[in-house]
Protein backbone atom coordinates (compact mmCIF):
# COMPACT_ATOMS: atom_id res chain seq x y z
CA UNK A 1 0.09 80.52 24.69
CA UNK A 2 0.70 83.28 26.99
CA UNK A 3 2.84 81.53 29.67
CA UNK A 4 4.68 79.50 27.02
CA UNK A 5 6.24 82.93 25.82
CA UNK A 6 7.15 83.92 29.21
CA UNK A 7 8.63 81.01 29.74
CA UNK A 8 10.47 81.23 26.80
CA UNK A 9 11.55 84.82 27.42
CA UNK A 10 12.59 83.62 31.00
CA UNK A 11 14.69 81.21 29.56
CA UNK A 12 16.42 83.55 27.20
CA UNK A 13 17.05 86.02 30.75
CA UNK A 14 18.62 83.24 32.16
CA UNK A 15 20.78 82.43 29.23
CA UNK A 16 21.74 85.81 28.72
CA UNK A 17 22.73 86.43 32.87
CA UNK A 18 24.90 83.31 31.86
CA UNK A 19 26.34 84.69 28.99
CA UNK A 20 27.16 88.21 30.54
CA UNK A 21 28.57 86.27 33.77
CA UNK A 22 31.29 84.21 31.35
CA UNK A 23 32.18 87.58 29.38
CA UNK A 24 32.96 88.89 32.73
CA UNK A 25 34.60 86.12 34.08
CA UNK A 26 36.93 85.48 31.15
CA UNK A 27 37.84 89.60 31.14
CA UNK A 28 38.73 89.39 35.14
CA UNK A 29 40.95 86.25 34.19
CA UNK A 30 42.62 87.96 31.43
CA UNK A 31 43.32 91.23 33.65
CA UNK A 32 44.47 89.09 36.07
CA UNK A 33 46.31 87.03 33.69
CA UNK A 34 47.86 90.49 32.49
CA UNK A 35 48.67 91.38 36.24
CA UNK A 36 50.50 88.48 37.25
CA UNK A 37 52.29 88.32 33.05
CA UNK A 38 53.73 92.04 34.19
CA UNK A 39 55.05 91.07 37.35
CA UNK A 40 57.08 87.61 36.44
CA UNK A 41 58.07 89.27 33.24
CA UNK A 42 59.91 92.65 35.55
CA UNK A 43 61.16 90.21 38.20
CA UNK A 44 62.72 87.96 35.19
CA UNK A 45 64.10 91.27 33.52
CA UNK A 46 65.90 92.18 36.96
CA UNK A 47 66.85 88.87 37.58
CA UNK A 48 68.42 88.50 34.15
CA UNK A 49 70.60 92.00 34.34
CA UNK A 50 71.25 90.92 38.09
CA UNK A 51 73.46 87.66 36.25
CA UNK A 52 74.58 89.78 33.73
CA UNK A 53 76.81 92.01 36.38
CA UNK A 54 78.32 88.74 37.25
CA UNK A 55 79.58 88.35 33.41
CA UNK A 56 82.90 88.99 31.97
CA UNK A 57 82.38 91.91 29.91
CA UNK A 58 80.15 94.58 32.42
CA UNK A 59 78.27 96.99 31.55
CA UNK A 60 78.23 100.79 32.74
CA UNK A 61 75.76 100.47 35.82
CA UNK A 62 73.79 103.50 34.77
CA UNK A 63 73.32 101.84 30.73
CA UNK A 64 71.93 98.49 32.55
CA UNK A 65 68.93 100.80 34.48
CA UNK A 66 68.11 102.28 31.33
CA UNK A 67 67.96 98.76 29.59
CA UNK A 68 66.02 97.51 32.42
CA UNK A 69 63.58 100.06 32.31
CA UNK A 70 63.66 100.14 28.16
CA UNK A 71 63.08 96.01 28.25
CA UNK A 72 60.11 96.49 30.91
CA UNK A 73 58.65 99.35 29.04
CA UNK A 74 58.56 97.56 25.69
CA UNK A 75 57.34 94.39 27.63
CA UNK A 76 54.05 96.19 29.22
CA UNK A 77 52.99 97.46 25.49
CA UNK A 78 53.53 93.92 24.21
CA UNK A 79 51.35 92.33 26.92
CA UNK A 80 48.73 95.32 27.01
CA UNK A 81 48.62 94.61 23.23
CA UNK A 82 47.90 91.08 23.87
CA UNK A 83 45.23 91.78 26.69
CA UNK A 84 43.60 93.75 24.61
CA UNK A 85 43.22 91.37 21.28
CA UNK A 86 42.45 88.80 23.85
CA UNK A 87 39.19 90.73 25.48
CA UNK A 88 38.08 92.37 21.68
CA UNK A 89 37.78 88.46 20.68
CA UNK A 90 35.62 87.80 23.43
CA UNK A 91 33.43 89.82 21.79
CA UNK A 92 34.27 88.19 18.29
CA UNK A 93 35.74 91.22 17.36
CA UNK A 94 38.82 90.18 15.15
CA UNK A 95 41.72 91.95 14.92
CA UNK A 96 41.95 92.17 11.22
CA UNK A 97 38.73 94.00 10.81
CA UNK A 98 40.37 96.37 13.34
CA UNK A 99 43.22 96.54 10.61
CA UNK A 100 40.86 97.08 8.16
CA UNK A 101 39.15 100.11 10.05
CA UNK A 102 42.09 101.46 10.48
CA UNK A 103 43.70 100.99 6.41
CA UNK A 104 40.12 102.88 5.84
CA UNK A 105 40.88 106.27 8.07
CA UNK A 106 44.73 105.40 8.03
CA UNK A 107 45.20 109.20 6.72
CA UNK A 108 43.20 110.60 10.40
CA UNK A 109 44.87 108.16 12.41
CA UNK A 110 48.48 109.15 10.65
CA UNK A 111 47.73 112.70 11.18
CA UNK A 112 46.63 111.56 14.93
CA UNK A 113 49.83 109.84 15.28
CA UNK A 114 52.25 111.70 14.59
CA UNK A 115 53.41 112.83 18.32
CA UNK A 116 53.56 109.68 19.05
CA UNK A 117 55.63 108.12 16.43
CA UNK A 118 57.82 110.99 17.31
CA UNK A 119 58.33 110.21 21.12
CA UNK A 120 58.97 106.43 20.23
CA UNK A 121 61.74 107.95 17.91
CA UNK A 122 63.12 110.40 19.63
CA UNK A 123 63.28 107.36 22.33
CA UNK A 124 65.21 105.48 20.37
CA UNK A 125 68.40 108.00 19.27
CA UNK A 126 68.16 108.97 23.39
CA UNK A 127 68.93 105.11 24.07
CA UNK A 128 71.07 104.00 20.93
CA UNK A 129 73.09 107.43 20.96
CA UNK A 130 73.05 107.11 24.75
CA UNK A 131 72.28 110.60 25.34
CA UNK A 132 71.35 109.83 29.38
CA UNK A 133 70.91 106.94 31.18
CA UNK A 134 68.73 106.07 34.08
CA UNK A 135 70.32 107.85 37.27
CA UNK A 136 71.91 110.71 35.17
CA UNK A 137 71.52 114.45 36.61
CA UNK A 138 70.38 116.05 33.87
CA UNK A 139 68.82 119.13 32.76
CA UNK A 140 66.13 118.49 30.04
CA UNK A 141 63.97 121.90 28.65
CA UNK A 142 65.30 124.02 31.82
CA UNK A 143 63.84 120.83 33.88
CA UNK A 144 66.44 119.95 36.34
CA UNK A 145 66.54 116.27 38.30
CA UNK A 146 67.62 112.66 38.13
CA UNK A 147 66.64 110.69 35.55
CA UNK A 148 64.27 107.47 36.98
CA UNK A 149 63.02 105.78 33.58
CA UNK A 150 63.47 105.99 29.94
CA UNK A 151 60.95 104.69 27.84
CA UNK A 152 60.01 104.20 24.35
CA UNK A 153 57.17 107.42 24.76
CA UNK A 154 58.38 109.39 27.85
CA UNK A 155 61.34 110.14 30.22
CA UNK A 156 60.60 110.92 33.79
CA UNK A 157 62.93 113.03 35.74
CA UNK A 158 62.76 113.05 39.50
CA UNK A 159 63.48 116.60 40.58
CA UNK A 160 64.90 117.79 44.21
CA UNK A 161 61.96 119.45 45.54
CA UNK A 162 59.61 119.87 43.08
CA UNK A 163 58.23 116.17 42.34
CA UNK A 164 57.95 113.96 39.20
CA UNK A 165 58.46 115.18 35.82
CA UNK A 166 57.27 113.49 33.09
CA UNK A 167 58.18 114.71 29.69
CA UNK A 168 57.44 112.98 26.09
CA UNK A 169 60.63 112.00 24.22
CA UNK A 170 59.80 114.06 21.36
CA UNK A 171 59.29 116.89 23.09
CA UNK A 172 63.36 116.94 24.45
CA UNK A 173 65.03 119.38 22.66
CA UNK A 174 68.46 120.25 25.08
CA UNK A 175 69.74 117.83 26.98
CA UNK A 176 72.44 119.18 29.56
CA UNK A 177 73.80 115.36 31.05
CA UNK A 178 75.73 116.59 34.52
CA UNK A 179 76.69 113.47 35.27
CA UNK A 180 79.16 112.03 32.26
CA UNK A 181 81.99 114.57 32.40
CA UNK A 182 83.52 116.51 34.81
CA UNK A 183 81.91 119.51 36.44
CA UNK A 184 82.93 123.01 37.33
CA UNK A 185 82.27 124.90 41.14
CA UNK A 186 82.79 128.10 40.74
CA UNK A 187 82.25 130.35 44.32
CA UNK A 188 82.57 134.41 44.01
CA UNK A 189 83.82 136.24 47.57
CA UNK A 190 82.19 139.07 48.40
CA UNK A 191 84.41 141.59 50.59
CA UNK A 192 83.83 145.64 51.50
CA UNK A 193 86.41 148.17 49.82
CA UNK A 194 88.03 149.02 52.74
CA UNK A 195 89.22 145.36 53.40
CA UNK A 196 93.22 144.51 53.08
CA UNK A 197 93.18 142.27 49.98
CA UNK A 198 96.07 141.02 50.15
CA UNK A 199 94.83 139.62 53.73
CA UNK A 200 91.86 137.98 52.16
CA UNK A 201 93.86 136.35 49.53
CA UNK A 202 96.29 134.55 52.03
CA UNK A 203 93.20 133.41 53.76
CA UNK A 204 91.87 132.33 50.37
CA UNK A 205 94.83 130.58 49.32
CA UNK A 206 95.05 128.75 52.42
CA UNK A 207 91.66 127.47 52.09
CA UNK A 208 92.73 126.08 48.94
CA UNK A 209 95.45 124.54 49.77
CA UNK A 210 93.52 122.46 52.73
CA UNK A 211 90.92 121.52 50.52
CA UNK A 212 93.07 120.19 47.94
CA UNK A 213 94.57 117.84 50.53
CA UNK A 214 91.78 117.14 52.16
CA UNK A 215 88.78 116.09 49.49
CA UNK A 216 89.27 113.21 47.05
CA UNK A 217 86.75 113.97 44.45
CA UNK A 218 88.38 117.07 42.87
CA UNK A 219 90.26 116.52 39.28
CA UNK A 220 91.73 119.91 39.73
CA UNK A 221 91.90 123.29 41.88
CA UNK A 222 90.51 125.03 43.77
CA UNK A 223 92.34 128.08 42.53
CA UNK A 224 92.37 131.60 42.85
CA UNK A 225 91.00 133.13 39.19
CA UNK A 226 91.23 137.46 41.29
CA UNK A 227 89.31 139.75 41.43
CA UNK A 228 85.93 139.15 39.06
CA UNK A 229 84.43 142.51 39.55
CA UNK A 230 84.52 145.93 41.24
CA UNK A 231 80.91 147.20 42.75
CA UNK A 232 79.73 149.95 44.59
CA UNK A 233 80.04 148.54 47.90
CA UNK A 234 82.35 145.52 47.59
CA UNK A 235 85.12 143.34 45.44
CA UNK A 236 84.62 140.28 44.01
CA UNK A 237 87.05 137.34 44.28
CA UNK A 238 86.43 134.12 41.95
CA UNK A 239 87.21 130.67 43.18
CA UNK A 240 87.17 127.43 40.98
CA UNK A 241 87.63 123.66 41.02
CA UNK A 242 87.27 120.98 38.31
CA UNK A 243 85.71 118.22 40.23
CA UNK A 244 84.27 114.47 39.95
CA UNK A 245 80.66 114.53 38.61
CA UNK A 246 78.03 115.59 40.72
CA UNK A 247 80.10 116.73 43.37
CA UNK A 248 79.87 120.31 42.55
CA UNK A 249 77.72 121.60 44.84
CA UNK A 250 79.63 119.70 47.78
CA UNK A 251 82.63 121.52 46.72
CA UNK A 252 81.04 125.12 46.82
CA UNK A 253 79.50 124.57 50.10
CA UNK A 254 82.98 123.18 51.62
CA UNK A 255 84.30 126.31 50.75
CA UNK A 256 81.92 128.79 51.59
CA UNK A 257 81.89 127.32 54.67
CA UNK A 258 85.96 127.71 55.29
CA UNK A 259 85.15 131.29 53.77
CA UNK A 260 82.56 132.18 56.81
CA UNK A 261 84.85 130.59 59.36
CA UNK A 262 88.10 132.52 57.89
CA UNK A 263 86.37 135.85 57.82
CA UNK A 264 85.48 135.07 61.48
CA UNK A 265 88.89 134.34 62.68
CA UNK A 266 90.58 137.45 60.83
CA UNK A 267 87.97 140.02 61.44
CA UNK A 268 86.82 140.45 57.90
CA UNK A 269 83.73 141.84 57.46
CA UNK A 270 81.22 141.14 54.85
CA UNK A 271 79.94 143.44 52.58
CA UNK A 272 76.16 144.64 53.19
CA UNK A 273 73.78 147.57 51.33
CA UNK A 274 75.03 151.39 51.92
CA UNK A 275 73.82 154.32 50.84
CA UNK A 276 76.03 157.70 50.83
CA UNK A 277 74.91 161.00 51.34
CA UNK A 278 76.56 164.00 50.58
CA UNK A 279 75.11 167.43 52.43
CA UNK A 280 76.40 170.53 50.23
CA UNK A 281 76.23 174.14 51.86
CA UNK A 282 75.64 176.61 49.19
CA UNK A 283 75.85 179.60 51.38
């Protein structure tokens, strides 16, 4: 009697090590499944907006990244959704009673919600109103950097220096887009009191004039807007330009440079900290 029930209850070991081997092998094969559905489904996505820059009517280049990475974002959910009904089944947990659960505490899951039914909305007026599109300099929330994917939850932002930024759509409240319109440099001249102006403003004008005929990616300028402001120690002298997006900051540097290198040809000095002291006798 004995050694038929552990026989039996070696039996049912075996049949459950078999069991617990299939669950596992069927939830590798639908992770790897998942894997290899994610890949295929990008590389068809790219190849499909490749042919499309081929067509008649083109897109802006920057509105077919942000598609790209909209029509990859919305295919991951709909394949992690998939996966995931897929391995609860394996377990003969349906779906619908998942529904059900969830009609049940639909009021804590609504309140649970709510951010993100406001990301995936705020995602969609960013795209339809096309607020910024993939490879946009923006600033979002005083977060400066180029935009590198838009999805249905998040944007992420690549900044200069200080790495990836990832911020939830419904969390954007001012978006600055640098990259649409044209774009002001603006450069102020510093210069001591004692300096001819008149000098300096020849110079200035001449730098102007060189970079005007010299640089294709200004719309207008630069020009000389005067003096900006009188300090202690020095005068102020604005220069502007209405240039090509994003090539602001080329501008000002182009011209500070011809700034340093005219100062150094005509002697002008720059203007650095003083301090004045005045020594009364009262005797």
């Amino acid at each position: 009697m004995m050694e038929a029930i552990v026989q039996l209850y070696q039996k049912f070991l075996s049949l459950y090590d078999i069991r617990i081997l299939k669950v596992t092998f069927d939830i590798i094969k639908i992770l790897v499944i998942t894997f290899i559905g994610i890949k295929i489904g990008d590389m068809l996505i790219s190849r499909f907006y490749k042919l499309h820059r081929k067509a008649k009517i083109q897109l802006p280049e920057r509105k077919i990244g942000t598609l790209i990475s909209l029509t990859k974002n919305i295919l991951r959910y709909v394949i992690y959704f998939i996966a995931a009904a897929s391995i609860l089944k394996i377990f003969n947990i349906e779906m619908t009673s998942i529904l059900a659960v969830a009609g049940i505490g639909s009021l804590a899951i609504g309140f649970g919600a709510q951010n993100l039914v406001k990301d995936v909305i705020s995602g969609f007026f960013i795209i339809f109103e096309d607020q910024f599109s993939v490879g946009d300099y923006v600033t979002i929330n005083g977060i400066s950097g180029t935009v590198e994917e838009i999805g249905l939850r998040i944007t992420k932002i690549r900044g200069f220096s200080d790495g990836l930024h990832i911020i939830p759509n419904g969390e954007i409240k001012m978006v600055s887009n640098l990259t649409k319109d044209s774009m002001m440099a603006v450069v102020n001249i510093g210069f001591p009191l004692e300096e001819d102006v008149d000098k300096i403003i020849d110079g200035l004008q001449q730098i102007c004039d060189d970079i005007k005929n010299s640089r294709d990616d200004l719309i207008e300028g630069p020009s000389i807007l005067g003096i900006t402001d009188m300090q202690d120690s020095k005068l102020l002298i604005t220069l502007y330009a209405k240039t090509q997006p994003m090539q602001k900051w080329a501008v000002e540097r182009d011209i500070r440079y011809r700034v340093k290198k005219m100062f150094d040809e005509k002697n002008i000095s720059f203007p650095y900290p003083r301090t004045n002291i005045i020594l009364t006798n009262k005797n």
